[in-house]
Protein backbone atom coordinates (compact mmCIF):
# COMPACT_ATOMS: atom_id res chain seq x y z
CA UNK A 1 269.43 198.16 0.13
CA UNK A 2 266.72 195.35 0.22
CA UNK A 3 264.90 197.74 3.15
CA UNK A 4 264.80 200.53 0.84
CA UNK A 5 263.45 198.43 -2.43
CA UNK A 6 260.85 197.57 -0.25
CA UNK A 7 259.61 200.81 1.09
CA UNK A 8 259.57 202.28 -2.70
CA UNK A 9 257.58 198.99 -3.79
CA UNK A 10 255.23 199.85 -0.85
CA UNK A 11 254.68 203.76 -1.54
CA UNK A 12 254.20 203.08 -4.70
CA UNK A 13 251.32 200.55 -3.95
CA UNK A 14 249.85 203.10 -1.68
CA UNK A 15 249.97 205.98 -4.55
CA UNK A 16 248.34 203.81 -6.52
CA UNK A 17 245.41 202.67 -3.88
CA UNK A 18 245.56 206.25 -2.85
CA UNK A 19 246.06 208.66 -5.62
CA UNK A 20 244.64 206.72 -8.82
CA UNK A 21 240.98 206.46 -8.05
CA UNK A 22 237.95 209.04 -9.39
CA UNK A 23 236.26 210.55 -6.75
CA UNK A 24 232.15 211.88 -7.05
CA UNK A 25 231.44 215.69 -5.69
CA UNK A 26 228.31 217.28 -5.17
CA UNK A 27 227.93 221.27 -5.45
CA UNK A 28 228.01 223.14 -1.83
CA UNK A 29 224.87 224.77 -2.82
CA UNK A 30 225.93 228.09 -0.35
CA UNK A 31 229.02 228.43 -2.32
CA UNK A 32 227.74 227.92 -6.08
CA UNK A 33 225.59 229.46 -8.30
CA UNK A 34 223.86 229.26 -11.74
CA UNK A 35 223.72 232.67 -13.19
CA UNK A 36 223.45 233.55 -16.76
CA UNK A 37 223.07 237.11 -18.95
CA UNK A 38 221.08 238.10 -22.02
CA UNK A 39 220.50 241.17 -24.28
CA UNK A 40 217.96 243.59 -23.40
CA UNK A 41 216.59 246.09 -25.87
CA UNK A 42 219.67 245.73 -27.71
CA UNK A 43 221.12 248.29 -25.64
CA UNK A 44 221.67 246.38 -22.12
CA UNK A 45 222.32 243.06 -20.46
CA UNK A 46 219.54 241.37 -17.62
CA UNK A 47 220.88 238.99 -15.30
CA UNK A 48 219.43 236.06 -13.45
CA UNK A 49 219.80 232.87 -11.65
CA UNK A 50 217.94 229.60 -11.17
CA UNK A 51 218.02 228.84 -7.43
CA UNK A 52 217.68 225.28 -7.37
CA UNK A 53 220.24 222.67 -9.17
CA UNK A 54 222.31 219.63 -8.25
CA UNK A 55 225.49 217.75 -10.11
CA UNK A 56 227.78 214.96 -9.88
CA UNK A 57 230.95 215.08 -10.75
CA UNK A 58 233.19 212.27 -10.84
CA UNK A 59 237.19 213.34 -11.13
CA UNK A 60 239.80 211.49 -12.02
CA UNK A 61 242.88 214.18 -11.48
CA UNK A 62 245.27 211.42 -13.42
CA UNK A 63 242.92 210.54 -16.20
CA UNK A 64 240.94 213.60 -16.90
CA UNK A 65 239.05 211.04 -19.41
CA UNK A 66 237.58 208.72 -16.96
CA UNK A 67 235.82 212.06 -14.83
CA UNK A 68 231.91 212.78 -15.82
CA UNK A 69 229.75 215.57 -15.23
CA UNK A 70 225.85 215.06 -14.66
CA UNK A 71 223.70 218.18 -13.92
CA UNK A 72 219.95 219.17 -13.19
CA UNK A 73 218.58 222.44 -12.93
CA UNK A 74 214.68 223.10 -11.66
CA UNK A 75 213.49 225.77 -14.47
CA UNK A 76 210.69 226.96 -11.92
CA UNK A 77 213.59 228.53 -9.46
CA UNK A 78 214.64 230.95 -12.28
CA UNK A 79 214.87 234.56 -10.88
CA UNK A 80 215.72 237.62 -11.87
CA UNK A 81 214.70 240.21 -9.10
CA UNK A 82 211.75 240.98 -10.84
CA UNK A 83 208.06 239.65 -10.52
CA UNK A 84 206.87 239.98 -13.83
CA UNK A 85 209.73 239.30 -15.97
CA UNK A 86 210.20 235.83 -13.92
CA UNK A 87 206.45 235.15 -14.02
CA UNK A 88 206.83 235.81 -18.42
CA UNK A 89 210.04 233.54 -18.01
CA UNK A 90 208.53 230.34 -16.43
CA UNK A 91 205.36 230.81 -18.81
CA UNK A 92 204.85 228.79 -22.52
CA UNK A 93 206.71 231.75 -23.77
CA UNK A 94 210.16 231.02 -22.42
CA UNK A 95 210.52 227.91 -20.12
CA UNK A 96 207.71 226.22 -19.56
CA UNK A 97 207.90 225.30 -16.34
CA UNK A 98 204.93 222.96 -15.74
CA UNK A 99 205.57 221.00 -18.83
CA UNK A 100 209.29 221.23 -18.85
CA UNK A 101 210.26 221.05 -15.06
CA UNK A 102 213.76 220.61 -15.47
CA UNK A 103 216.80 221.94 -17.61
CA UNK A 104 219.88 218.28 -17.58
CA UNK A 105 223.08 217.83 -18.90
CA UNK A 106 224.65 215.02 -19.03
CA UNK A 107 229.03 214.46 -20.13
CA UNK A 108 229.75 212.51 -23.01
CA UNK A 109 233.27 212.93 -23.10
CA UNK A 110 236.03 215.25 -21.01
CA UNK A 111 239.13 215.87 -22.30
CA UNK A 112 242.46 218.02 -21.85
CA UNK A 113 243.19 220.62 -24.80
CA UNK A 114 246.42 222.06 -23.79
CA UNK A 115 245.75 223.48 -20.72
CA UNK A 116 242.02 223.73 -21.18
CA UNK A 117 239.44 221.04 -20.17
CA UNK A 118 237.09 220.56 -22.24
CA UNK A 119 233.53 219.18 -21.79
CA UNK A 120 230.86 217.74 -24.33
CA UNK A 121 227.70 216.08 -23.44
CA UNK A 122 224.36 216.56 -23.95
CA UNK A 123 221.88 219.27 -22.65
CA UNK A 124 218.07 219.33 -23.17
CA UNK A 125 216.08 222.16 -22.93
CA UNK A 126 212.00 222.33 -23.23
CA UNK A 127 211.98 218.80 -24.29
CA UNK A 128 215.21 219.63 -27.01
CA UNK A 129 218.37 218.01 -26.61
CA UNK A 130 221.89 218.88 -28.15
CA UNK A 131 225.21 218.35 -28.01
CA UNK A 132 227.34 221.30 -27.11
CA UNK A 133 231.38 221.55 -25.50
CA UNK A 134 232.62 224.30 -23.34
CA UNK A 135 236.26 224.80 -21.51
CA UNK A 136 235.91 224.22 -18.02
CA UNK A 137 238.48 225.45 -15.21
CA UNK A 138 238.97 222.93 -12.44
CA UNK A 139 240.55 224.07 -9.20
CA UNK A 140 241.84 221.80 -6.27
CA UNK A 141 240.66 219.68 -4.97
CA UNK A 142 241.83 220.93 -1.33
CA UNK A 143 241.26 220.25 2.23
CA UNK A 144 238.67 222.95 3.91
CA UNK A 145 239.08 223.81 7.99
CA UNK A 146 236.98 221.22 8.78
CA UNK A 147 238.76 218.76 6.84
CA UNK A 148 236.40 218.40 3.53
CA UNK A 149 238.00 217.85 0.49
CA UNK A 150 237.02 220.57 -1.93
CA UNK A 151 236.90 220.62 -5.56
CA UNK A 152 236.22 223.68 -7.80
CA UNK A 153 234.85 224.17 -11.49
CA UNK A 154 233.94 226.84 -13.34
CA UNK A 155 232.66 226.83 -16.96
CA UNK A 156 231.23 229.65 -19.01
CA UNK A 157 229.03 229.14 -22.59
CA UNK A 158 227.09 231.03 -25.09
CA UNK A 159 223.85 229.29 -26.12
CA UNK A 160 221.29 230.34 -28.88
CA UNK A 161 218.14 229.81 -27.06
CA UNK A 162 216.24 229.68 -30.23
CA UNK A 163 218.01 226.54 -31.00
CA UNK A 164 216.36 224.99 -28.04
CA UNK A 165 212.38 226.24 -28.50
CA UNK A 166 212.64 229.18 -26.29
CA UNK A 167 211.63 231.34 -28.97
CA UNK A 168 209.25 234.55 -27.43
CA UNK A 169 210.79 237.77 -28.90
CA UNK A 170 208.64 241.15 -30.09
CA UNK A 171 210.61 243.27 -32.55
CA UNK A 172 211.39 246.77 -32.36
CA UNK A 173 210.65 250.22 -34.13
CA UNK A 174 213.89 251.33 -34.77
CA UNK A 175 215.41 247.37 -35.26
CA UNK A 176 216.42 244.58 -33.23
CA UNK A 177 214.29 242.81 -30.36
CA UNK A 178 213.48 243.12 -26.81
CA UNK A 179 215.72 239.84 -26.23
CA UNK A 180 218.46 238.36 -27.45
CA UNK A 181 219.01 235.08 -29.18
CA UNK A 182 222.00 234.75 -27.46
CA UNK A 183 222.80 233.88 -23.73
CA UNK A 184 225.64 233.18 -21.52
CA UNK A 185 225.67 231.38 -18.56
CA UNK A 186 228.03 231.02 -15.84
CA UNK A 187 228.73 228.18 -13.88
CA UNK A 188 230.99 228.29 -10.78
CA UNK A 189 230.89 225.63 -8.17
CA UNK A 190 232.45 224.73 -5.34
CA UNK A 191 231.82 220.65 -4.99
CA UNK A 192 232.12 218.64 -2.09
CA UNK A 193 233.54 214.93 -2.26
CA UNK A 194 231.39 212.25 -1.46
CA UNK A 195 232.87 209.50 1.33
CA UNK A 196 232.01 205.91 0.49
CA UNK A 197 229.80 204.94 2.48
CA UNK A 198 230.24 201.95 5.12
């Protein structure tokens, strides 16, 4: 009886060492992507991607609360299959790019809502920062073949991009304009955990 009291004593100090501790991920850039849609013409969506970005994500599977979500994108990598339009994108009238080289975000709080995760923090765009939330959907984390623990996350939000100074729009004949205020982007990531180094 005494053996036994002492095993449970010790697997519970090795959950605890083992089980109870955040761990930081970094995106696997060739599995994750930055994508994100917006009204054309009123009558159809364009799609793009910005190329370049990094994160950190620190996750706490037993404490959702104590996780944190940091995130850079490089405006300049923006693409959208299409010379011209991406040339007009990184310009004064939508990005910025030389003055405003970077889009961040930065957790201020993560939290479970039923069965949701939500985030808030702050993101600044062109020089403009504001608070937003957004649900998130965390997968894993996992072991891959090789033995990499895996973690996944995918978010999706609707922005006003007017509400952040990127403002260019030309109206049309018949109504509407050639862009829409609104944009969603999609976030889906698979992250890679960090080992402590020695």
């Amino acid at each position: 009886m005494k053996k036994v009291s002492i095993t449970f004593v010790g697997l519970l100090l090795l959950l605890v060492s083992t089980g109870f501790t955040a761990d930081t991920f970094v995106p696997d850039k060739a599995h994750s992507q930055v994508t994100f849609t917006t009204k054309h013409l009123v009558i159809s969506k364009v799609s793009g991607r910005f190329k370049e970005f990094d994160a950190t994500v620190v996750y706490d599977p037993n404490d959702i609360s104590k996780s944190s979500l940091k995130g850079t994108i490089k405006t300049a990598s923006i693409t959208t299959d299409n010379d011209n339009r991406d040339t007009h994108l990184k310009s004064a009238d939508f990005f910025d790019v030389q003055k405003y080289p970077e889009i961040t975000f930065a957790s201020k709080k993560i939290e479970k809502k039923g069965s949701e995760v939500w985030v808030t923090g702050d993101l600044t765009i062109r020089g403009v920062t504001k608070e937003i939330s957004f649900p998130a959907t965390i997968v894993g984390p996992i072991k891959d073949p090789r033995g990499n623990t895996k973690l996944g996350v995918e978010a999706s939000l609707e922005l006003n991009r007017q509400d952040f100074g990127v403002s260019w729009n030309s109206p049309l004949e018949g109504g509407g304009v050639v862009v829409s205020d609104e944009v969603v982007i999609k976030i889906d990531t698979e992250l890679a955990k960090q080992e402590a180094k020695k």
